[in-house]
PDB file of N, CA and C in Angstrom:
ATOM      1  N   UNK A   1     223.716  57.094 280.440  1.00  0.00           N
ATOM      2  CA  UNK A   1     224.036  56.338 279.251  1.00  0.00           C
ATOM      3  C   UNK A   1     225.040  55.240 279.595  1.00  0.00           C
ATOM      4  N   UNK A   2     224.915  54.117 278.641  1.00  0.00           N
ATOM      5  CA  UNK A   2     226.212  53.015 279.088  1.00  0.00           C
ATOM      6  C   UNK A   2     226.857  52.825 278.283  1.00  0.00           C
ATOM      7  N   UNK A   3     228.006  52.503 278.712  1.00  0.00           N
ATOM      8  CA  UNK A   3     229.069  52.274 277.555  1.00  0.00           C
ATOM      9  C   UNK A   3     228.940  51.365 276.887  1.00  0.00           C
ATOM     10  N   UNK A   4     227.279  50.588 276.859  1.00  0.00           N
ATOM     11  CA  UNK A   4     227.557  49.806 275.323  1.00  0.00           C
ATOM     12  C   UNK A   4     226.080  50.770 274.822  1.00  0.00           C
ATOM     13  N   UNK A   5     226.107  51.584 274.648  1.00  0.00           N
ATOM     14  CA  UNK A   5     225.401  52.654 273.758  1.00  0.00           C
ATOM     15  C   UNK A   5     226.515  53.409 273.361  1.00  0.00           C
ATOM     16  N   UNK A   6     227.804  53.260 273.420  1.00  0.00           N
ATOM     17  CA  UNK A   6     228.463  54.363 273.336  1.00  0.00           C
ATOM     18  C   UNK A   6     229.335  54.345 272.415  1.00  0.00           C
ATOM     19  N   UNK A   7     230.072  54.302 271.227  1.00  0.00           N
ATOM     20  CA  UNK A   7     231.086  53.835 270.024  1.00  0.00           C
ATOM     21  C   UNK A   7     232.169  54.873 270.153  1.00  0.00           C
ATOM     22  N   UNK A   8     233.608  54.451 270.434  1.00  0.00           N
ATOM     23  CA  UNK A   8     234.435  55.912 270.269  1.00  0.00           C
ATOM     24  C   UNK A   8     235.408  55.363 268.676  1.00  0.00           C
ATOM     25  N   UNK A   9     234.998  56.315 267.740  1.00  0.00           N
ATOM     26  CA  UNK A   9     235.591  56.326 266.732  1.00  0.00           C
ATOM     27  C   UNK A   9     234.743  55.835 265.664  1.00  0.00           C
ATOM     28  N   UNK A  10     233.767  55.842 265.508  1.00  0.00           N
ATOM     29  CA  UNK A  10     232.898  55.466 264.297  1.00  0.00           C
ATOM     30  C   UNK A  10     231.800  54.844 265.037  1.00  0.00           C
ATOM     31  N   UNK A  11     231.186  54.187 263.720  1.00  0.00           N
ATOM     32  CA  UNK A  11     229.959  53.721 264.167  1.00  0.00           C
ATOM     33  C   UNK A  11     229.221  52.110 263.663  1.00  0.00           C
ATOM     34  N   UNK A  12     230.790  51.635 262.988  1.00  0.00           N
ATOM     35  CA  UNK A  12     230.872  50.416 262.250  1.00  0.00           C
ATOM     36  C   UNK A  12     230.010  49.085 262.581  1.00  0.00           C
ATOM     37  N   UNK A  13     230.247  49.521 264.623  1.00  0.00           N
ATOM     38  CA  UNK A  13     229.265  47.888 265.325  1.00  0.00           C
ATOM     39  C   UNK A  13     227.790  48.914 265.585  1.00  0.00           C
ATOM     40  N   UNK A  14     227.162  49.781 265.385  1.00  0.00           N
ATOM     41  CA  UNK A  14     225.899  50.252 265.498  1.00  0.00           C
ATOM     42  C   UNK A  14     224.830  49.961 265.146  1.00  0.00           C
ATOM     43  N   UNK A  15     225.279  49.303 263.782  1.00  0.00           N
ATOM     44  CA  UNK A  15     223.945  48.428 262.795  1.00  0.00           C
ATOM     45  C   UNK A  15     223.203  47.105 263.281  1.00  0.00           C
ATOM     46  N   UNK A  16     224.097  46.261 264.447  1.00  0.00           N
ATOM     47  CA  UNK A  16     224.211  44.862 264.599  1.00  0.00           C
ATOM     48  C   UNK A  16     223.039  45.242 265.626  1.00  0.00           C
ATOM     49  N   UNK A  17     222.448  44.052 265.790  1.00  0.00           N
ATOM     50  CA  UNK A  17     221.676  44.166 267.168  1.00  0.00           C
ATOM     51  C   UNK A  17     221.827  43.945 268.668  1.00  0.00           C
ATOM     52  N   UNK A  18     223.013  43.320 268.388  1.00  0.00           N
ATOM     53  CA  UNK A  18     223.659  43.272 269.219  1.00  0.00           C
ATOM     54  C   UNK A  18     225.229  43.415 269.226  1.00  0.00           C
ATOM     55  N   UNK A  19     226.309  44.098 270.077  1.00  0.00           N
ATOM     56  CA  UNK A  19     227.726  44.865 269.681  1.00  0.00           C
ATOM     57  C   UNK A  19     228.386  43.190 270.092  1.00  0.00           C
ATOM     58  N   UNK A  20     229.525  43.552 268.666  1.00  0.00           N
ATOM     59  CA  UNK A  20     230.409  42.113 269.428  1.00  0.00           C
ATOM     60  C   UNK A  20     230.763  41.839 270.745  1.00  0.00           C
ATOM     61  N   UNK A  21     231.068  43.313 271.571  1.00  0.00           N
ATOM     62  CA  UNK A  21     231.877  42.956 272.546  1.00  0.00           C
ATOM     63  C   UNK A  21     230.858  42.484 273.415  1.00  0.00           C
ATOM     64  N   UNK A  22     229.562  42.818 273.390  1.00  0.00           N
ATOM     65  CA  UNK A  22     228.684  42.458 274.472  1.00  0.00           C
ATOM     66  C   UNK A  22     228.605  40.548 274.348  1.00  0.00           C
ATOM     67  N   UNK A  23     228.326  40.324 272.930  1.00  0.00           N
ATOM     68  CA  UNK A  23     228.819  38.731 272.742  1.00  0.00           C
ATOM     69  C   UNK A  23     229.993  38.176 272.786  1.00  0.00           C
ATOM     70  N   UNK A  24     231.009  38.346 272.799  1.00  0.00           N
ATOM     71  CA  UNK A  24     232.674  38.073 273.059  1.00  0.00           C
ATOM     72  C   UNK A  24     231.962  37.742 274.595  1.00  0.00           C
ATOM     73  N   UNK A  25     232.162  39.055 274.846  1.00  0.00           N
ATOM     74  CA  UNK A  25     231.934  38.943 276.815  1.00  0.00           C
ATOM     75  C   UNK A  25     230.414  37.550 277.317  1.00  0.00           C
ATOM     76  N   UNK A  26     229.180  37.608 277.261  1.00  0.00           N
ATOM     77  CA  UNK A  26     228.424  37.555 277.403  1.00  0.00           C
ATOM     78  C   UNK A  26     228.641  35.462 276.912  1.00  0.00           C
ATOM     79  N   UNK A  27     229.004  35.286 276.179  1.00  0.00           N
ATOM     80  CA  UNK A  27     229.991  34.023 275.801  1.00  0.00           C
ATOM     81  C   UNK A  27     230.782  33.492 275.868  1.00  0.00           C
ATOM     82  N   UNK A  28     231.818  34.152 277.017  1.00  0.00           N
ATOM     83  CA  UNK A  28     233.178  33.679 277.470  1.00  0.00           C
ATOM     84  C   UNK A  28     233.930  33.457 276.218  1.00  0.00           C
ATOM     85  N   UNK A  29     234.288  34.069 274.996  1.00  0.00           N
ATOM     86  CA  UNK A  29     234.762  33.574 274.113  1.00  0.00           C
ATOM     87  C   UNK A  29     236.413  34.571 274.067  1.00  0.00           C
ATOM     88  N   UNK A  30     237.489  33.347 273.898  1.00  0.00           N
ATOM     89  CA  UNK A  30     238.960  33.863 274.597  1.00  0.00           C
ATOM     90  C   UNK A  30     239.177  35.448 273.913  1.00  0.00           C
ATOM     91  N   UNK A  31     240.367  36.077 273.614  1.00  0.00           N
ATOM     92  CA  UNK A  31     240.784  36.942 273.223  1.00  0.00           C
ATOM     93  C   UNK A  31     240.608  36.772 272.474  1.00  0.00           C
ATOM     94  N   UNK A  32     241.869  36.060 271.775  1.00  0.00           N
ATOM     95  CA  UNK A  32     242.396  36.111 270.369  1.00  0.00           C
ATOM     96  C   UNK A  32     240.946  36.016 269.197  1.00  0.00           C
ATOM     97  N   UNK A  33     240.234  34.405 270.067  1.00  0.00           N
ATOM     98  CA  UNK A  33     238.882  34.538 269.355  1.00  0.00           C
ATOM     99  C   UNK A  33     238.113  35.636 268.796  1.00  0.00           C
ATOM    100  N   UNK A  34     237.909  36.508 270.027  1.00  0.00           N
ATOM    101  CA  UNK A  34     237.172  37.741 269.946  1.00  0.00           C
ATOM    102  C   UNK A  34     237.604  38.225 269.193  1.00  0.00           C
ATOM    103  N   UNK A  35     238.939  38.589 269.180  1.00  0.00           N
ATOM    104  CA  UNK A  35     239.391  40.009 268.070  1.00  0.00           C
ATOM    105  C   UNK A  35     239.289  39.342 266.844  1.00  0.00           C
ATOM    106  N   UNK A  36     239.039  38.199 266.558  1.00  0.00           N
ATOM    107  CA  UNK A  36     238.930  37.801 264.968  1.00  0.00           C
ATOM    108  C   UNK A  36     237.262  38.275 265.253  1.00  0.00           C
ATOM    109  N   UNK A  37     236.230  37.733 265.607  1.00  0.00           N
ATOM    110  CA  UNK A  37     234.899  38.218 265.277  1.00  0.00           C
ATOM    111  C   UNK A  37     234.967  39.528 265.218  1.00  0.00           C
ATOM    112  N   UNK A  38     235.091  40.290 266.108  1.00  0.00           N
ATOM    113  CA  UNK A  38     235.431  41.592 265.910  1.00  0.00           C
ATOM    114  C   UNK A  38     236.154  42.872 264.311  1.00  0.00           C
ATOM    115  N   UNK A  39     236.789  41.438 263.925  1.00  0.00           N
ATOM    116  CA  UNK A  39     237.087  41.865 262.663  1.00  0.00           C
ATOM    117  C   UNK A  39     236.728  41.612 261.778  1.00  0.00           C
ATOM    118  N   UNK A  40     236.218  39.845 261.619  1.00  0.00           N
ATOM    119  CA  UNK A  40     234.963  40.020 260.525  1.00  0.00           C
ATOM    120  C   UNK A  40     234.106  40.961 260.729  1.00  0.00           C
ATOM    121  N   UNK A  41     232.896  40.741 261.681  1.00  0.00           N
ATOM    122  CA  UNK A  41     231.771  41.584 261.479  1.00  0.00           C
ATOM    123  C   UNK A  41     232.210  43.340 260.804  1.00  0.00           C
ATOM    124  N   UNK A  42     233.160  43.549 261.233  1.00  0.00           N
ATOM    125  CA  UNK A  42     233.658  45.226 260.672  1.00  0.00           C
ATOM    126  C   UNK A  42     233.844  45.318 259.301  1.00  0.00           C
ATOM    127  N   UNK A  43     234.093  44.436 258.582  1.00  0.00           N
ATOM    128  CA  UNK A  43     235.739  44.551 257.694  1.00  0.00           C
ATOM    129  C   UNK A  43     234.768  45.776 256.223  1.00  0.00           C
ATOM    130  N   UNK A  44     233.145  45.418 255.949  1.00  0.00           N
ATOM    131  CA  UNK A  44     233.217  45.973 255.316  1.00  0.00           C
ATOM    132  C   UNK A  44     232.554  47.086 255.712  1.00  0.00           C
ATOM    133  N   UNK A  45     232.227  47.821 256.788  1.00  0.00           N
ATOM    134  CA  UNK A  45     232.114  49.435 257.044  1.00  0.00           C
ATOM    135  C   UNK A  45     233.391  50.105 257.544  1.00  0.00           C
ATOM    136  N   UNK A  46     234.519  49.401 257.956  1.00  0.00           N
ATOM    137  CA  UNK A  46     235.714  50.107 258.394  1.00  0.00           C
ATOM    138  C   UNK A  46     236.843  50.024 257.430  1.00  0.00           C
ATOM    139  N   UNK A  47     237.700  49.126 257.606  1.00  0.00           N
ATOM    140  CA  UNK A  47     239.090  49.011 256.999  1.00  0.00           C
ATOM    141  C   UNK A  47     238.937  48.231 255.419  1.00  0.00           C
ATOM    142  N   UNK A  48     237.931  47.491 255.577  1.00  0.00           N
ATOM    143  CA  UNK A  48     237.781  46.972 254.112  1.00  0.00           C
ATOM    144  C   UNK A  48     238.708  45.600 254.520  1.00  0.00           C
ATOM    145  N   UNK A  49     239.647  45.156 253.731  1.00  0.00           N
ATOM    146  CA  UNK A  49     240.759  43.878 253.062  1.00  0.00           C
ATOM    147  C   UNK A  49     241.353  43.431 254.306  1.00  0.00           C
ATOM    148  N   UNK A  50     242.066  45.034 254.864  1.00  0.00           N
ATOM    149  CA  UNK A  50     242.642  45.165 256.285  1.00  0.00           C
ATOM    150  C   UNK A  50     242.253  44.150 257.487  1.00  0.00           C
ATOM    151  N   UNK A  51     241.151  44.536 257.596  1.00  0.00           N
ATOM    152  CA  UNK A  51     240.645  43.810 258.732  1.00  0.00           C
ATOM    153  C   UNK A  51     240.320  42.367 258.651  1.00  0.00           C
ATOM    154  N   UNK A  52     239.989  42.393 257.337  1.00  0.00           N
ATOM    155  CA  UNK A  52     240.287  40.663 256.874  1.00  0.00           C
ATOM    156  C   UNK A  52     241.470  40.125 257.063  1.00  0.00           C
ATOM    157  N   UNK A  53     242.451  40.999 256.837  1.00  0.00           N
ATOM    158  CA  UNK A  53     243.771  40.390 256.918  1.00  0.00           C
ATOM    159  C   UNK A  53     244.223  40.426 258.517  1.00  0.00           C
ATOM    160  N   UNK A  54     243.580  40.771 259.608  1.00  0.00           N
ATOM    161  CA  UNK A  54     244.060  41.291 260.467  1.00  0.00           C
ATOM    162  C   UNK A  54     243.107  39.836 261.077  1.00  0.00           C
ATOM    163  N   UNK A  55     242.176  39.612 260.752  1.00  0.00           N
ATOM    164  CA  UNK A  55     241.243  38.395 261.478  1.00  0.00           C
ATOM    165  C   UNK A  55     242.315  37.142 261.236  1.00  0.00           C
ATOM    166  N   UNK A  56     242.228  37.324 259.909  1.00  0.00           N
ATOM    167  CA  UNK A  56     243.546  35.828 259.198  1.00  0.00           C
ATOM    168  C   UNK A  56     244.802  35.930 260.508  1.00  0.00           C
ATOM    169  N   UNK A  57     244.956  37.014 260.573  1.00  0.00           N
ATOM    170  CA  UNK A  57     246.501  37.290 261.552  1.00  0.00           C
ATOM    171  C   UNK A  57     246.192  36.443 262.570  1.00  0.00           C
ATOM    172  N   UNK A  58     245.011  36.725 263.234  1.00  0.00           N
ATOM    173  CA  UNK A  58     244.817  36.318 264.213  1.00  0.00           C
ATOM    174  C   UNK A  58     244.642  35.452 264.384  1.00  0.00           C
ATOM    175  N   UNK A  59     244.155  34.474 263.899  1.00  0.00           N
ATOM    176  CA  UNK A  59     243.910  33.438 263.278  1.00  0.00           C
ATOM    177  C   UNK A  59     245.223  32.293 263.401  1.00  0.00           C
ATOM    178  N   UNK A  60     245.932  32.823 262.503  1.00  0.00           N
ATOM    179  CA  UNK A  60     247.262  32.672 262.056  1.00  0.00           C
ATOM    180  C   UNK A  60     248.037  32.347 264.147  1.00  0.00           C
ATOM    181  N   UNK A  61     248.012  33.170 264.665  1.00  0.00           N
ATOM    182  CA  UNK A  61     248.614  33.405 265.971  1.00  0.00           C
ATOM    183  C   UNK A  61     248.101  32.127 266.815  1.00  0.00           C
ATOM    184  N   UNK A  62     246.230  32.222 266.654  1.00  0.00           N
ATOM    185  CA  UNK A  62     245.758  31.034 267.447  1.00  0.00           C
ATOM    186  C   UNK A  62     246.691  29.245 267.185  1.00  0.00           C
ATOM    187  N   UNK A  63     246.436  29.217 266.000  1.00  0.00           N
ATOM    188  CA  UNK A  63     246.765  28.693 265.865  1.00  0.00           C
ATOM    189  C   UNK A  63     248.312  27.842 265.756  1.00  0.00           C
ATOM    190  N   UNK A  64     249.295  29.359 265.856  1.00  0.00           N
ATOM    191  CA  UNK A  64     250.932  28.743 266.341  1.00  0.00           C
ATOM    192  C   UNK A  64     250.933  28.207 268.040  1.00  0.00           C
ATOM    193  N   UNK A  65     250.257  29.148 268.772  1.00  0.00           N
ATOM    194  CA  UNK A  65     250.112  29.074 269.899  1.00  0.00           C
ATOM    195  C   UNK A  65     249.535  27.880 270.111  1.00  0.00           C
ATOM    196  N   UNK A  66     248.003  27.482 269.962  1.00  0.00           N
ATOM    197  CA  UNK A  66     247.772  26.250 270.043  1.00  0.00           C
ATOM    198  C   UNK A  66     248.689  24.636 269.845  1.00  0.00           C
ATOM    199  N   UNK A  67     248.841  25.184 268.332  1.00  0.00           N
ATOM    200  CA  UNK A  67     250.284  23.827 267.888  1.00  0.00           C
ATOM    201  C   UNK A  67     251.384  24.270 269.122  1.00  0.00           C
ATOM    202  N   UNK A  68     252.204  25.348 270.110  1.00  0.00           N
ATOM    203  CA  UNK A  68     252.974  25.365 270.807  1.00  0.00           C
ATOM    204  C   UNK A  68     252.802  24.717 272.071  1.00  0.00           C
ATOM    205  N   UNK A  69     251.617  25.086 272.394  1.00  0.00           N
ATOM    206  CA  UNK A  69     251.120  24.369 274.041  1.00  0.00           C
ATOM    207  C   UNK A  69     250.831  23.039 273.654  1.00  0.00           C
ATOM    208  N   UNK A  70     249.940  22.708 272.354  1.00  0.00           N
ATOM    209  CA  UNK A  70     249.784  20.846 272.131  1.00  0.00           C
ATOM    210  C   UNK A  70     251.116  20.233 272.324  1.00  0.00           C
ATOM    211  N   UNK A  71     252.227  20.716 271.817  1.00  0.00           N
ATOM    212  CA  UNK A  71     253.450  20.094 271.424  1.00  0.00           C
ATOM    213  C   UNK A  71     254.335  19.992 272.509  1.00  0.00           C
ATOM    214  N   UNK A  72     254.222  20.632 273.840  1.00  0.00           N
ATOM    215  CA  UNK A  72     254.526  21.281 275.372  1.00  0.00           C
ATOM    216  C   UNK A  72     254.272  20.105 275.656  1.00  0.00           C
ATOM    217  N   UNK A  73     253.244  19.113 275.433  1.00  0.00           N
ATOM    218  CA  UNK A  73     252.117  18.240 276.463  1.00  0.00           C
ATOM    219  C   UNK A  73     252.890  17.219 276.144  1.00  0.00           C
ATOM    220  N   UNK A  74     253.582  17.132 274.860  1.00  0.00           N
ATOM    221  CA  UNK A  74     253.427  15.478 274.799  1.00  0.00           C
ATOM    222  C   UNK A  74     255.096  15.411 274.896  1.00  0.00           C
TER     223      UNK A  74
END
């Protein structure tokens, strides 16, 4: 078996046809990115509001960080 047949703790990414992480990975798409898709696609079989709010967070982060390194440059 492989560990992308494999879910530890529920079964929230099982429905998709394909698991985020295999697209995060498979797309080079950064961290922070990822863990926001990761939290949409969930929000309504797992945490509900939570995970919405937790994508926004992230979100929220990309974007200080980004404005920090733009502002570094010039």
């Amino acid at each position: 078996m492989n560990a992308t047949d494999t879910q530890v703790g529920g079964d929230h990414y099982r429905k998709f046809k394909i698991q985020p992480t295999e697209f995060i990975h498979k797309n080079g798409i950064p961290f922070i990115e990822g863990c926001v898709i990761k939290y949409v696609v969930r929000w309504r079989d797992k945490n509900g509001i939570q995970d919405i709010d937790k994508a926004i967070h992230f979100l929220q982060l990309l974007k200080e960080l980004e404005n920090d390194t733009n502002n570094s440059r010039t």
